[in-house]
PDB file of N, CA and C in Angstrom:
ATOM      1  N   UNK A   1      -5.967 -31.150  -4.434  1.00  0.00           N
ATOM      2  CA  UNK A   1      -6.809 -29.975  -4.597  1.00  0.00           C
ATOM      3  C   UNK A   1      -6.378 -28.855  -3.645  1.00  0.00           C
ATOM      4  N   UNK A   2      -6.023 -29.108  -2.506  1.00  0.00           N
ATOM      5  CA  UNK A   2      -6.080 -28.392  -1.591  1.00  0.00           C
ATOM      6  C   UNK A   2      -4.465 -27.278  -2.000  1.00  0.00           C
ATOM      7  N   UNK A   3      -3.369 -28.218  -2.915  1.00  0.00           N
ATOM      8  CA  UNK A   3      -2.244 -27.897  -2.801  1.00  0.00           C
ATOM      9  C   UNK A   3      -2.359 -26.672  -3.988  1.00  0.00           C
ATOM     10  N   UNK A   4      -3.253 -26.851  -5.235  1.00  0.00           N
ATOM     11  CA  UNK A   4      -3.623 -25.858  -5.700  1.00  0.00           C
ATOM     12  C   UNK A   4      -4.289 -24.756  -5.076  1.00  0.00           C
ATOM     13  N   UNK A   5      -5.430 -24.793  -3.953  1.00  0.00           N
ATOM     14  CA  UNK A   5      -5.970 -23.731  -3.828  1.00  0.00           C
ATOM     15  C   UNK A   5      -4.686 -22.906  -2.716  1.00  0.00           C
ATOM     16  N   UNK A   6      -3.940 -23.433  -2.312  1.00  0.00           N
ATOM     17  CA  UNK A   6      -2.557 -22.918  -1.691  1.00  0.00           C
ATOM     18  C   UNK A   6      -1.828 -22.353  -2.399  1.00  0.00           C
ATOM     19  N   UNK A   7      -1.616 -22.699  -3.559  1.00  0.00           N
ATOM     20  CA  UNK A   7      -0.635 -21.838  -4.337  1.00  0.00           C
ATOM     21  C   UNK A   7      -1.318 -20.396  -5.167  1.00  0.00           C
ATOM     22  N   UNK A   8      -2.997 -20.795  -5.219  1.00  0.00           N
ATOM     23  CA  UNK A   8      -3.545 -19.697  -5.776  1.00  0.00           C
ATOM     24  C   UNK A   8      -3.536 -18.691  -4.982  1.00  0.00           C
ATOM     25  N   UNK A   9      -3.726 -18.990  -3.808  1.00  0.00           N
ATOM     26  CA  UNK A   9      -3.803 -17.576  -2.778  1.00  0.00           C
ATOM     27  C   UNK A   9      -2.148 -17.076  -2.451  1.00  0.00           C
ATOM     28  N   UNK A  10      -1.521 -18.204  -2.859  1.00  0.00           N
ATOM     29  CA  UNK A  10       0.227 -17.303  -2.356  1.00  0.00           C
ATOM     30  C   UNK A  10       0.101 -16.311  -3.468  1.00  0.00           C
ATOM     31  N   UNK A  11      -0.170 -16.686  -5.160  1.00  0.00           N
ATOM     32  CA  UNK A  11      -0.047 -15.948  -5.806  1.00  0.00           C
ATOM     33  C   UNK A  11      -0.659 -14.339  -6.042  1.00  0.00           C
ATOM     34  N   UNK A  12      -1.724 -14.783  -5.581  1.00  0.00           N
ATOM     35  CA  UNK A  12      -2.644 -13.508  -5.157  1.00  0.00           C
ATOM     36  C   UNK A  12      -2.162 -12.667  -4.163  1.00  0.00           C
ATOM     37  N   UNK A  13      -1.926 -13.428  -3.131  1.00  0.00           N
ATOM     38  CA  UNK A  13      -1.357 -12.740  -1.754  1.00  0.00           C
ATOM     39  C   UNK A  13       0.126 -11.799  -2.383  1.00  0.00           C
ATOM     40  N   UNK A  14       1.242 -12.636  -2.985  1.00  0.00           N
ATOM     41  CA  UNK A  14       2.178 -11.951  -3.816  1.00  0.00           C
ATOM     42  C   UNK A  14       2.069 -10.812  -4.606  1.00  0.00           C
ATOM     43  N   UNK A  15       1.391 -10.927  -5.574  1.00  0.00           N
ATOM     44  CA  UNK A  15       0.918  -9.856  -6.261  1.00  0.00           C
ATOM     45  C   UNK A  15       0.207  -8.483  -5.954  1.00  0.00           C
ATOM     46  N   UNK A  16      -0.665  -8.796  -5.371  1.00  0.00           N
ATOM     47  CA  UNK A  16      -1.324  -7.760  -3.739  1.00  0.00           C
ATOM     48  C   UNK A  16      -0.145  -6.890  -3.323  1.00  0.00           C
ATOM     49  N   UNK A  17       0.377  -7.718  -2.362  1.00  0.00           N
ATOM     50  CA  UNK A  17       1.201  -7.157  -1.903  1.00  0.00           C
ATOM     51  C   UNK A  17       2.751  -6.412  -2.352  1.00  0.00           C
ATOM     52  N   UNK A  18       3.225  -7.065  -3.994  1.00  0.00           N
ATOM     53  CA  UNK A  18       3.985  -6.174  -4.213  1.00  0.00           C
ATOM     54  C   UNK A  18       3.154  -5.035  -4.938  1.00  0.00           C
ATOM     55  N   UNK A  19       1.816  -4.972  -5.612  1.00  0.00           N
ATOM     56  CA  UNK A  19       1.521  -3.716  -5.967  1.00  0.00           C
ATOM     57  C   UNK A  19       1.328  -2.720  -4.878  1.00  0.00           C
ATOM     58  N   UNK A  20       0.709  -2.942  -3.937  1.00  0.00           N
ATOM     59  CA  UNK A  20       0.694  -2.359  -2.743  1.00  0.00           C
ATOM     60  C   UNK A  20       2.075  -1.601  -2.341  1.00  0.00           C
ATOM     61  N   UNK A  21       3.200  -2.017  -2.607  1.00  0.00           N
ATOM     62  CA  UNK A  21       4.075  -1.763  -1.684  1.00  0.00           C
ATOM     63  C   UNK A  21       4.661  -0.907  -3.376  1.00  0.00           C
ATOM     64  N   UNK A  22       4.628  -1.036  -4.303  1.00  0.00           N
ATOM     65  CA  UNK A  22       4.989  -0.431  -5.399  1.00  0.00           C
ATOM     66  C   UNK A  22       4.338   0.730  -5.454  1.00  0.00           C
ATOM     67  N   UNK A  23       2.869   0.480  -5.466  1.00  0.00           N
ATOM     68  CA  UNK A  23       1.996   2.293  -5.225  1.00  0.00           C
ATOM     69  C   UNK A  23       2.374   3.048  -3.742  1.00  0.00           C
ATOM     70  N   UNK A  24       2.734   2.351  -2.661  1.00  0.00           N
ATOM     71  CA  UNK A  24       3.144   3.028  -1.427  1.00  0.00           C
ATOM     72  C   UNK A  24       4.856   3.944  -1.953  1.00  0.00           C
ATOM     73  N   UNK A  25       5.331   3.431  -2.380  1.00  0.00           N
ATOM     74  CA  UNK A  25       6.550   4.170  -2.678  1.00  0.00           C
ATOM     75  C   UNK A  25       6.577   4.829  -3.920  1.00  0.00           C
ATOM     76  N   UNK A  26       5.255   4.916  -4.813  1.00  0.00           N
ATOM     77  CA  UNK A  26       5.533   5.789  -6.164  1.00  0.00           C
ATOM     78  C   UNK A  26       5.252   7.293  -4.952  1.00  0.00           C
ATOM     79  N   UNK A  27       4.207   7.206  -4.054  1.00  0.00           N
ATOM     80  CA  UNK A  27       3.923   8.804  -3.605  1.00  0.00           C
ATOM     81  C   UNK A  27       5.167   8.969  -3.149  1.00  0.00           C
ATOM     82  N   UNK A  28       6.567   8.070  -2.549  1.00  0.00           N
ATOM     83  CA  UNK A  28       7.340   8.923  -1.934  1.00  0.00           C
ATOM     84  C   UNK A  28       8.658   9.286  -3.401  1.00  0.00           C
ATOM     85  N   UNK A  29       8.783   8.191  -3.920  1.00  0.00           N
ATOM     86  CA  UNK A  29      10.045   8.298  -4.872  1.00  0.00           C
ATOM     87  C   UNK A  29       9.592   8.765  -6.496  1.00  0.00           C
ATOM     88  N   UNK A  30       8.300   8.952  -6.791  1.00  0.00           N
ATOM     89  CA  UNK A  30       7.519   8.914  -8.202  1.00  0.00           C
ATOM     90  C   UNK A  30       7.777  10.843  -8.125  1.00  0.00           C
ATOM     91  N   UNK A  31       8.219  11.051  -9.569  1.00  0.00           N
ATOM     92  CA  UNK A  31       7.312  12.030 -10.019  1.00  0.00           C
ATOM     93  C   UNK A  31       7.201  13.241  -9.279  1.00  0.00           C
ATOM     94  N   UNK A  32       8.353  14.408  -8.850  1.00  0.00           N
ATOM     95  CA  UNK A  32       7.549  15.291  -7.611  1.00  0.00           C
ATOM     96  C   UNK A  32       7.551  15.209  -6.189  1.00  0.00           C
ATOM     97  N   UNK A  33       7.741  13.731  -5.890  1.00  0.00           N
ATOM     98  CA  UNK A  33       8.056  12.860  -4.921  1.00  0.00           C
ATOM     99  C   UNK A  33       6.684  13.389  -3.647  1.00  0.00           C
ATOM    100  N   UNK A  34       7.018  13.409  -2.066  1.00  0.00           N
ATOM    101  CA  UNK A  34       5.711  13.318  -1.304  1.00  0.00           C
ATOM    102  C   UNK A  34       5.831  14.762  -1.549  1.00  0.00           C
ATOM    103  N   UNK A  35       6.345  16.120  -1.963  1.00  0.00           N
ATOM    104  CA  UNK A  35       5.829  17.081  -2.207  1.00  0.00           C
ATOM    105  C   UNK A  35       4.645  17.420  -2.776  1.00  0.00           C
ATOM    106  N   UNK A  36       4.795  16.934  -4.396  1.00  0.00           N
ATOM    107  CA  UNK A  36       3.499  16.777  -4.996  1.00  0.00           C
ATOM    108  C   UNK A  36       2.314  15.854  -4.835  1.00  0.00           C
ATOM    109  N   UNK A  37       3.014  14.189  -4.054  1.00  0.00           N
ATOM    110  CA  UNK A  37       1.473  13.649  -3.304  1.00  0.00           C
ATOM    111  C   UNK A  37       0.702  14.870  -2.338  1.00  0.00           C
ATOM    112  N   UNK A  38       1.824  15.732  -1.418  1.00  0.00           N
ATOM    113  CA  UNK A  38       1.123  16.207  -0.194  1.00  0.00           C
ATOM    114  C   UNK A  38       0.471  17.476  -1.248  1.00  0.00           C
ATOM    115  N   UNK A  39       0.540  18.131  -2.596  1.00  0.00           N
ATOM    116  CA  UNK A  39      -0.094  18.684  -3.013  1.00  0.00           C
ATOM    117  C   UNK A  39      -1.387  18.099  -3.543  1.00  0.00           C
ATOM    118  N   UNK A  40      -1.014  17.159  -4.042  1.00  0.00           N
ATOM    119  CA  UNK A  40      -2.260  16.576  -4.397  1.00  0.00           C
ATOM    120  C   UNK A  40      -3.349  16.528  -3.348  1.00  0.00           C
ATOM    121  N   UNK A  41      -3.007  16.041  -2.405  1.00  0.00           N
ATOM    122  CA  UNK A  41      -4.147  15.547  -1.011  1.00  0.00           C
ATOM    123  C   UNK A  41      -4.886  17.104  -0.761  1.00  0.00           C
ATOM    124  N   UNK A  42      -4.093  18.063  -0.430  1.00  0.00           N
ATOM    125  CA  UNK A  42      -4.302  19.268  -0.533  1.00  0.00           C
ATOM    126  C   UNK A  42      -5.421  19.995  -1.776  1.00  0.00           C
ATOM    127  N   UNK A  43      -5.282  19.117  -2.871  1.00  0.00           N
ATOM    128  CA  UNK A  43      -5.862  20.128  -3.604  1.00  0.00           C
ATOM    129  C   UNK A  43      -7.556  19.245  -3.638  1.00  0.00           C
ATOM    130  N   UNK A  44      -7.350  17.972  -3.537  1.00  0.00           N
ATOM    131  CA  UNK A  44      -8.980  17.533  -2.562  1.00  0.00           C
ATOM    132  C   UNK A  44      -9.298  18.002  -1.113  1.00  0.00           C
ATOM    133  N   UNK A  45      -8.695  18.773  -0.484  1.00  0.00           N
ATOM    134  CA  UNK A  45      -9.200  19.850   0.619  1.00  0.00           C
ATOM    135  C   UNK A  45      -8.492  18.904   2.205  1.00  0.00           C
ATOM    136  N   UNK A  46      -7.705  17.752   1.570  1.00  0.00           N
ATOM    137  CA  UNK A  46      -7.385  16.725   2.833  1.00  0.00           C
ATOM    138  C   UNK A  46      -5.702  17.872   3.219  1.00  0.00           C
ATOM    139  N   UNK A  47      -6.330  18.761   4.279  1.00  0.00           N
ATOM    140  CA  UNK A  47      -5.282  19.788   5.377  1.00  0.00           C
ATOM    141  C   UNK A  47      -4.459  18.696   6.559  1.00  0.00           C
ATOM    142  N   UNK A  48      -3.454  18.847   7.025  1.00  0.00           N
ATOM    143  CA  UNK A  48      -2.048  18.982   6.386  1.00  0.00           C
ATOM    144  C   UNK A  48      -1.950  17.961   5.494  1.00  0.00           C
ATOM    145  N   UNK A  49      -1.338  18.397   4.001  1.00  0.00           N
ATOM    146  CA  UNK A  49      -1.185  17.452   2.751  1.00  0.00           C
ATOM    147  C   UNK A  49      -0.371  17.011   3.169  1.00  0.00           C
ATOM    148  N   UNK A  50       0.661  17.030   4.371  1.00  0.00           N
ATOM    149  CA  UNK A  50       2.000  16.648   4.164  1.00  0.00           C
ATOM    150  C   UNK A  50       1.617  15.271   4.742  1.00  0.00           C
ATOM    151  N   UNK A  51       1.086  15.436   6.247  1.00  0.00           N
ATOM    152  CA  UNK A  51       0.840  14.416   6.912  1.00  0.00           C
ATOM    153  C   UNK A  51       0.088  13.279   6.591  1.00  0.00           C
ATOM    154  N   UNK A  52      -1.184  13.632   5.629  1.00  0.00           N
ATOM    155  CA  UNK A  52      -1.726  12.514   4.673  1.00  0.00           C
ATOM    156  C   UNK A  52      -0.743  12.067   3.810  1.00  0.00           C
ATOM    157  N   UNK A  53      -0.110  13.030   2.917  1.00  0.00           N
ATOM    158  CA  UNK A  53       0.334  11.795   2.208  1.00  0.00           C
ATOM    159  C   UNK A  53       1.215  10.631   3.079  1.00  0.00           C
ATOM    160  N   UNK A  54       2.245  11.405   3.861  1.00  0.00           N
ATOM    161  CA  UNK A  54       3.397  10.236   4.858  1.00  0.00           C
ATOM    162  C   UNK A  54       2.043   8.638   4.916  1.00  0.00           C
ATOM    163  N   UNK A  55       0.950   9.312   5.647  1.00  0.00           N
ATOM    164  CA  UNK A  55       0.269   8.176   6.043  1.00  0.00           C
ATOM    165  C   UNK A  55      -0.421   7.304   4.934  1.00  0.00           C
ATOM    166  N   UNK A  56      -0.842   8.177   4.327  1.00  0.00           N
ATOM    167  CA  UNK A  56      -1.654   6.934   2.663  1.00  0.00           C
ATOM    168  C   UNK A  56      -0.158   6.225   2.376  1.00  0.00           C
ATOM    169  N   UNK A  57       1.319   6.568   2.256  1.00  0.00           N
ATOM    170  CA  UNK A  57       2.494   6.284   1.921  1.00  0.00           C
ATOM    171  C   UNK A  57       2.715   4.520   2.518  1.00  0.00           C
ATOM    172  N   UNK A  58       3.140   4.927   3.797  1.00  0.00           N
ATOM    173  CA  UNK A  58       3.037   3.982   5.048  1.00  0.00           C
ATOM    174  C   UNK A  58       2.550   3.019   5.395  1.00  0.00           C
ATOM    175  N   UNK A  59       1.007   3.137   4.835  1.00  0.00           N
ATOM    176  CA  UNK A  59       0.110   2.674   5.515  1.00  0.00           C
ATOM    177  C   UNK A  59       0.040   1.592   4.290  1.00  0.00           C
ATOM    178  N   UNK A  60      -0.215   1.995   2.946  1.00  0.00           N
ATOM    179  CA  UNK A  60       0.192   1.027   1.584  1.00  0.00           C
ATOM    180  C   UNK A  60       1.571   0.055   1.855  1.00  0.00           C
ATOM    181  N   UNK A  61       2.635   0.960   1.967  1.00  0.00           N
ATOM    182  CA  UNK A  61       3.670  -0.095   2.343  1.00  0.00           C
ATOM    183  C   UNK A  61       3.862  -1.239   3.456  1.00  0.00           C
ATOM    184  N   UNK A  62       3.149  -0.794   4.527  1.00  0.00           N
ATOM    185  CA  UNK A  62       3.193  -1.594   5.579  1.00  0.00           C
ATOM    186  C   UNK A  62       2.071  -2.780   5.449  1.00  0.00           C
ATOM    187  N   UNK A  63       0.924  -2.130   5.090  1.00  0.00           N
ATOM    188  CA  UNK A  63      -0.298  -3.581   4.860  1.00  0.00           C
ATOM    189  C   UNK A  63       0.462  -3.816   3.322  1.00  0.00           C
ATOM    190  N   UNK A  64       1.079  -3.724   2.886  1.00  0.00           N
ATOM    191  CA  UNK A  64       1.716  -4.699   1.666  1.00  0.00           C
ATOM    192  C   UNK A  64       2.830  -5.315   1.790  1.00  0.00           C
ATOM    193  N   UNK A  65       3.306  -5.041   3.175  1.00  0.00           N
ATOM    194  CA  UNK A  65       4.613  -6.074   3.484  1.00  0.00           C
ATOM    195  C   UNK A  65       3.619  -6.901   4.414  1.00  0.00           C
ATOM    196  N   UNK A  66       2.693  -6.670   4.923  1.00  0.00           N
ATOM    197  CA  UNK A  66       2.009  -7.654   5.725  1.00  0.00           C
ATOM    198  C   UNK A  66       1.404  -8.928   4.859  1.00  0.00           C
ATOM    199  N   UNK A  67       0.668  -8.017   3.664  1.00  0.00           N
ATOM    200  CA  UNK A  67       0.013  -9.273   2.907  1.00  0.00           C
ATOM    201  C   UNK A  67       1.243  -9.945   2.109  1.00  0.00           C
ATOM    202  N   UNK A  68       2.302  -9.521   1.913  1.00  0.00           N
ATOM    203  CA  UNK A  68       3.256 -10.241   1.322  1.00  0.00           C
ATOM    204  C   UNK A  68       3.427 -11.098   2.149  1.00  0.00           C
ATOM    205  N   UNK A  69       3.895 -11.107   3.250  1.00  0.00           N
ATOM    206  CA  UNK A  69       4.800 -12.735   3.982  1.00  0.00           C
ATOM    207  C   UNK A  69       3.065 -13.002   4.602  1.00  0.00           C
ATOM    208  N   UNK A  70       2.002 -12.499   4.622  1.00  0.00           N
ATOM    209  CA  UNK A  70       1.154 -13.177   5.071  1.00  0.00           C
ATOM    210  C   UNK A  70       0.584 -12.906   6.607  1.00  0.00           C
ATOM    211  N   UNK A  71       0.951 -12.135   7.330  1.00  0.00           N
ATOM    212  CA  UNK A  71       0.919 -12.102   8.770  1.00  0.00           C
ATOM    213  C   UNK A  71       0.077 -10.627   8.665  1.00  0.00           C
ATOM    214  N   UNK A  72      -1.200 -10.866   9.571  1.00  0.00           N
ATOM    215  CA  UNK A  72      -2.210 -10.325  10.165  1.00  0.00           C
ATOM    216  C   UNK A  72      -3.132  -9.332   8.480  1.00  0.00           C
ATOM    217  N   UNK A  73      -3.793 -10.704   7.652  1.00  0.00           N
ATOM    218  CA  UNK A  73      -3.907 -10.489   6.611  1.00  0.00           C
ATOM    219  C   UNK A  73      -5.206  -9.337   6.449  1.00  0.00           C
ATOM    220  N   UNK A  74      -5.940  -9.831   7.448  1.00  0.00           N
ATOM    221  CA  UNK A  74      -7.169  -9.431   7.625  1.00  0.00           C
ATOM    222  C   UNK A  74      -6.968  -7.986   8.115  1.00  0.00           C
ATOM    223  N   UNK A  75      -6.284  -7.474   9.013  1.00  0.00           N
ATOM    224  CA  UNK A  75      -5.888  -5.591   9.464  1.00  0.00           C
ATOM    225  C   UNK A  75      -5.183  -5.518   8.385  1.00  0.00           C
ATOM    226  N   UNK A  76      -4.237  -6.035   7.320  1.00  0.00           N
ATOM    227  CA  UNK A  76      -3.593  -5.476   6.644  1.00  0.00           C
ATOM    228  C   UNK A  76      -5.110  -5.095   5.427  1.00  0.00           C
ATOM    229  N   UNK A  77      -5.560  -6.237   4.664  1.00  0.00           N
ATOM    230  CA  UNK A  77      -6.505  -6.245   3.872  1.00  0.00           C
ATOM    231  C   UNK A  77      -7.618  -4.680   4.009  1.00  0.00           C
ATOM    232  N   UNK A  78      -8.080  -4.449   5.164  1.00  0.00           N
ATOM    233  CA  UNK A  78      -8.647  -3.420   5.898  1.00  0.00           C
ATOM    234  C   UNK A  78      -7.742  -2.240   5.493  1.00  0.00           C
ATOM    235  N   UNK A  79      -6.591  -1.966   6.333  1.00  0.00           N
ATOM    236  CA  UNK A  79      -5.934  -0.905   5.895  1.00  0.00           C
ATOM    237  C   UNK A  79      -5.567  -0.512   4.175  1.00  0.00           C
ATOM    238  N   UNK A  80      -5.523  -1.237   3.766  1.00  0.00           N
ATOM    239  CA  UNK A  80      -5.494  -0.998   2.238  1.00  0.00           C
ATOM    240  C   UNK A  80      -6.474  -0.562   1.563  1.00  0.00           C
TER     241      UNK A  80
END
């Protein structure tokens, strides 16, 4: 039992974390790239757009390489 509920959470944990790390890099490489994220942030009133987006960017990629290999799940989980 136990070896299933282990593999359910890798899978979860996996998946998490590559969408995470897939939406962290559409704002930099998607579409417009962080120009148009930092417009976007901007046009909900969040001043400097530039610097929000870097950080919503970052901050997705980094708690999604965290929940990927698993290490400090709980600050990553939070930051996301």
């Amino acid at each position: 039992m136990s070896t299933e509920l282990d593999l359910a959470m890798l899978l979860l944990r996996v998946a998490l974390g590559v969408m995470l790390i897939a939406h962290g890099a559409n704002k930099i490489l998607g579409t417009g790239g962080m120009d148009a994220t930092a417009g976007w942030f901007e046009s909900l009133g969040l001043r400097p757009g530039h610097l929000h987006a870097r950080l919503a960017s970052f901050t997705e990629i980094g708690a999604g390489a965290l929940i990927l290999v698993g290490l400090a799940t709980t600050v990553a989980s939070a930051a996301s």
